[in-house]
C-alpha atoms as a PDB file:
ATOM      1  CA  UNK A   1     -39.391-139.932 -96.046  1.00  0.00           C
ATOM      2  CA  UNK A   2     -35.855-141.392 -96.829  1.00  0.00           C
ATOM      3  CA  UNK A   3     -32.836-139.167 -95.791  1.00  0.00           C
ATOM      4  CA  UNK A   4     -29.688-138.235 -98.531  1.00  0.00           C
ATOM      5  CA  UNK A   5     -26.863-139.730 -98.194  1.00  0.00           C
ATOM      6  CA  UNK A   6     -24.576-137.582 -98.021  1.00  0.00           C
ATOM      7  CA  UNK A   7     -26.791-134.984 -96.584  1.00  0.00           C
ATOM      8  CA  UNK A   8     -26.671-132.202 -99.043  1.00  0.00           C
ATOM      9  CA  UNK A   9     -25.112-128.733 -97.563  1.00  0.00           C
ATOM     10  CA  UNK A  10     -28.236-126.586 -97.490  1.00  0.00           C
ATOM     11  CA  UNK A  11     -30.324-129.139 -95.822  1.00  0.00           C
ATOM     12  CA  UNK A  12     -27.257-129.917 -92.957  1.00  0.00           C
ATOM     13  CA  UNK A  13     -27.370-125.829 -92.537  1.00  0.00           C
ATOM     14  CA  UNK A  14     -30.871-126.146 -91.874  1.00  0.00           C
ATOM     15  CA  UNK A  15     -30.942-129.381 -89.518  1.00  0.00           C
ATOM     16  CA  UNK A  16     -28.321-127.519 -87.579  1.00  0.00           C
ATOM     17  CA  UNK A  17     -30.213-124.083 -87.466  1.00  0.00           C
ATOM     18  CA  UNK A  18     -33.573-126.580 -86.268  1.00  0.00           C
ATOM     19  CA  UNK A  19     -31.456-127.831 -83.454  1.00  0.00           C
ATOM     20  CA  UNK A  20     -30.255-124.240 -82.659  1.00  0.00           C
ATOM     21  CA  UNK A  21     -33.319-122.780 -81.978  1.00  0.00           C
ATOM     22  CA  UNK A  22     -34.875-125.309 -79.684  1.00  0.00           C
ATOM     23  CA  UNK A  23     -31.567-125.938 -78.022  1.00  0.00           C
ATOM     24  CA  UNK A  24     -32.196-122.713 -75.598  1.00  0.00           C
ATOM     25  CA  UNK A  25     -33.420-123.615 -72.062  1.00  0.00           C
ATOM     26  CA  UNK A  26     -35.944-120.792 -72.477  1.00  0.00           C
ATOM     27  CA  UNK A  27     -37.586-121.665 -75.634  1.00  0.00           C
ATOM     28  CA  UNK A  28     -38.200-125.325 -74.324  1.00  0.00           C
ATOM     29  CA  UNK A  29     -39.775-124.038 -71.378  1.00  0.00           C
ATOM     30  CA  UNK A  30     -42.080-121.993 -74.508  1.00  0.00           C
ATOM     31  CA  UNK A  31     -42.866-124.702 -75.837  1.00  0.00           C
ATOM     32  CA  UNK A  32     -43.651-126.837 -72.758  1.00  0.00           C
ATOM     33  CA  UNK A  33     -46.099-124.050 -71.908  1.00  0.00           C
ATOM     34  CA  UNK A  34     -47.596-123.878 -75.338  1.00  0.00           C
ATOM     35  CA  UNK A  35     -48.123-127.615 -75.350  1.00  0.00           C
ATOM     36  CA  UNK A  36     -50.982-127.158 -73.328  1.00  0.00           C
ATOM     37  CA  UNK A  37     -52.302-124.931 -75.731  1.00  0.00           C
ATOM     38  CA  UNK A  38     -52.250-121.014 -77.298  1.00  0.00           C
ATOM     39  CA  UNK A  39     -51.177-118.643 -74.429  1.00  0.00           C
ATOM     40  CA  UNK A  40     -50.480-114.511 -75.234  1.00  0.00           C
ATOM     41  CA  UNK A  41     -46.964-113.499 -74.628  1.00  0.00           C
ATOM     42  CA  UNK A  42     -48.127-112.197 -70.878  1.00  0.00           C
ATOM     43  CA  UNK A  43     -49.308-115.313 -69.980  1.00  0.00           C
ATOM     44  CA  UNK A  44     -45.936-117.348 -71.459  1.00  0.00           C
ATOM     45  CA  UNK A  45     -43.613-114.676 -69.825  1.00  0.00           C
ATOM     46  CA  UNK A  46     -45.335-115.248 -66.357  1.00  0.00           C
ATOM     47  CA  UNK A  47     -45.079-118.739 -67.086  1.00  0.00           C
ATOM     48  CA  UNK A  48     -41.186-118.801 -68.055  1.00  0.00           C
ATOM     49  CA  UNK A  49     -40.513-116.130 -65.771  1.00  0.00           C
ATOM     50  CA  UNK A  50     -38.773-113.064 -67.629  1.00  0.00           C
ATOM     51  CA  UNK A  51     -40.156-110.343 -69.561  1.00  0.00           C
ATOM     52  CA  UNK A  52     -42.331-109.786 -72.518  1.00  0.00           C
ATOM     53  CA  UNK A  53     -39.433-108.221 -74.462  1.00  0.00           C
ATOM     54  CA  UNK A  54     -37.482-111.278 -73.750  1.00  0.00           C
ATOM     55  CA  UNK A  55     -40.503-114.117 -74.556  1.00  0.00           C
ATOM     56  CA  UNK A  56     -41.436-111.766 -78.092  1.00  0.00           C
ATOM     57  CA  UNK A  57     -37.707-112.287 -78.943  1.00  0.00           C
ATOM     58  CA  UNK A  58     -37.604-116.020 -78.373  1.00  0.00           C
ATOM     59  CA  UNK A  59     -41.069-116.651 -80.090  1.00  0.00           C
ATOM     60  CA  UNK A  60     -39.716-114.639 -82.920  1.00  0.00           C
ATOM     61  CA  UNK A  61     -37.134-116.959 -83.302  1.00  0.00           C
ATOM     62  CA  UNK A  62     -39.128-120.151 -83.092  1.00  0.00           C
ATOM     63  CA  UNK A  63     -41.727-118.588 -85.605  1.00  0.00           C
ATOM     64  CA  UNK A  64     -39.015-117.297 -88.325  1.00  0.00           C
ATOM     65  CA  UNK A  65     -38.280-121.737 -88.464  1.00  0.00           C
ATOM     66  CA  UNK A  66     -41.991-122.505 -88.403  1.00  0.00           C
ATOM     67  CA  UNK A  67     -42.574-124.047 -85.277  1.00  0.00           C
ATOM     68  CA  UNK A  68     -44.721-121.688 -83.599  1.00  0.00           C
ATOM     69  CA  UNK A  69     -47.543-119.587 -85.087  1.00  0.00           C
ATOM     70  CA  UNK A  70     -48.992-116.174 -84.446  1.00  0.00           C
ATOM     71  CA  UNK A  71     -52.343-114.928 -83.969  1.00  0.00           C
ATOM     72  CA  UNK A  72     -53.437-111.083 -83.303  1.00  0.00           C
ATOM     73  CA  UNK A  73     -56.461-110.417 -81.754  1.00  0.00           C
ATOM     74  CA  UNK A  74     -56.917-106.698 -80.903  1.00  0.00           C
ATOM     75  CA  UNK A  75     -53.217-105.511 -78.793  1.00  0.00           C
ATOM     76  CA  UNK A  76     -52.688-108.987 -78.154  1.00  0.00           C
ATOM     77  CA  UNK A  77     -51.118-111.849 -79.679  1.00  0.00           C
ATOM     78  CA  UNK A  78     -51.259-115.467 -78.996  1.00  0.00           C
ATOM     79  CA  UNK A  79     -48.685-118.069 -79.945  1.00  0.00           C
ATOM     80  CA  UNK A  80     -49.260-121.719 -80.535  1.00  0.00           C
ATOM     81  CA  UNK A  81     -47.272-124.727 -81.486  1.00  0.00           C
ATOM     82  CA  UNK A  82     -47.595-125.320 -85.902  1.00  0.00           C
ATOM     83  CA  UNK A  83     -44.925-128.322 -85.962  1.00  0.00           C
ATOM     84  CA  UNK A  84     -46.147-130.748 -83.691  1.00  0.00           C
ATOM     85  CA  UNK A  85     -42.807-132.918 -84.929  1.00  0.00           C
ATOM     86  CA  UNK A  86     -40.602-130.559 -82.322  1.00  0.00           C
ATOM     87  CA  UNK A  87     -42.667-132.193 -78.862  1.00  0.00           C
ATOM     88  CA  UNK A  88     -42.026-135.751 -80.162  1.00  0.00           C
ATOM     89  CA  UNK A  89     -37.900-134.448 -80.473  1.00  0.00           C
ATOM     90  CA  UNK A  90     -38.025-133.162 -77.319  1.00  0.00           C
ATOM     91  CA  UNK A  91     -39.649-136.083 -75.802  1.00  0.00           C
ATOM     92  CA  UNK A  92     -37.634-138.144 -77.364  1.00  0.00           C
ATOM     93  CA  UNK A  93     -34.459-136.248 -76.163  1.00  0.00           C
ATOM     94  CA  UNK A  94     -36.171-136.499 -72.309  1.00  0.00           C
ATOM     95  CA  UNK A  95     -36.319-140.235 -72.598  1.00  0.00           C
ATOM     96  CA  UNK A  96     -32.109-140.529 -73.782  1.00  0.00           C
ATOM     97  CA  UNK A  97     -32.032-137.793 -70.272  1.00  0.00           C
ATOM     98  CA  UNK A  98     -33.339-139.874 -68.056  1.00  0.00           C
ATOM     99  CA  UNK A  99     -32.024-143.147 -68.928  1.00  0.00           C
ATOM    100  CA  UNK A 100     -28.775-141.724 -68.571  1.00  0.00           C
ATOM    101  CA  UNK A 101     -29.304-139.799 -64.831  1.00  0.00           C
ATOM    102  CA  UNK A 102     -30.485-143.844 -64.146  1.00  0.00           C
ATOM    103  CA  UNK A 103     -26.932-144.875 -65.126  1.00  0.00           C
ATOM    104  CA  UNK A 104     -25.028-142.001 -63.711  1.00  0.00           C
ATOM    105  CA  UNK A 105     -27.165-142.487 -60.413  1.00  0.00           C
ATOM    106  CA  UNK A 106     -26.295-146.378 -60.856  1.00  0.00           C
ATOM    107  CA  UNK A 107     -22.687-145.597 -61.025  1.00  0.00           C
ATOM    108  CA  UNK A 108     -22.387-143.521 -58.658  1.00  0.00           C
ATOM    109  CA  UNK A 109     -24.077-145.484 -56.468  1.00  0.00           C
ATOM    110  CA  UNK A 110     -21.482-148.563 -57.098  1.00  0.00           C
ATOM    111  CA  UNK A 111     -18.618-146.328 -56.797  1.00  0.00           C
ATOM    112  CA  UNK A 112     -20.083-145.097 -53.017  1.00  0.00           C
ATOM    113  CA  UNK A 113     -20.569-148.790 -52.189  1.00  0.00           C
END
């Protein structure tokens, strides 16, 4: 699918709020848990470390953009990943992180020597 050029207004407002929501530490650590498949919010907020409250919030926010889904089963619910596009993002984004420790390491390295 071929991009606008100039991006339109609503679609920039909605790129930015996509970059938004995964851009908190917690909700990648979500969504690194939930790559491994459905979890309930119990099991993600042992996972992530911090409260229920706090991991219902955060999936909120990652299901009002579409990229998780909810399921209820009885008290509980479970969350999974619906846009599989976000992991390739984020690995994609881990790839750019790492090359660049390499080169700071690399520099820094040169400077000591």
């Amino acid at each position: 699918m071929s991009m606008p050029h100039p991006l339109p207004d609503p679609l920039v407002e909605l790129i930015a709020e996509r970059f938004r929501t995964i851009g908190d530490p917690t909700r990648i650590r979500l969504l690194e848990r939930l790559q491994d498949g459905e979890a309930s919010v119990q099991e993600l907020a042992e996972h992530v470390g911090t409260s229920q409250q706090n991991v219902s919030k955060h999936l909120g926010v990652l299901a009002r953009v579409g990229i998780v889904g909810r399921r209820k089963d009885g008290t509980f619910a479970y969350y999974r990943i619906t846009d599989a596009s976000v992991l390739a993002l984020c690995e994609q984004v881990c790839g750019l992180v790492q090359r660049d420790i390499g080169r700071l390491a690399a520099a820094i390295e040169g400077a000591n020597a």
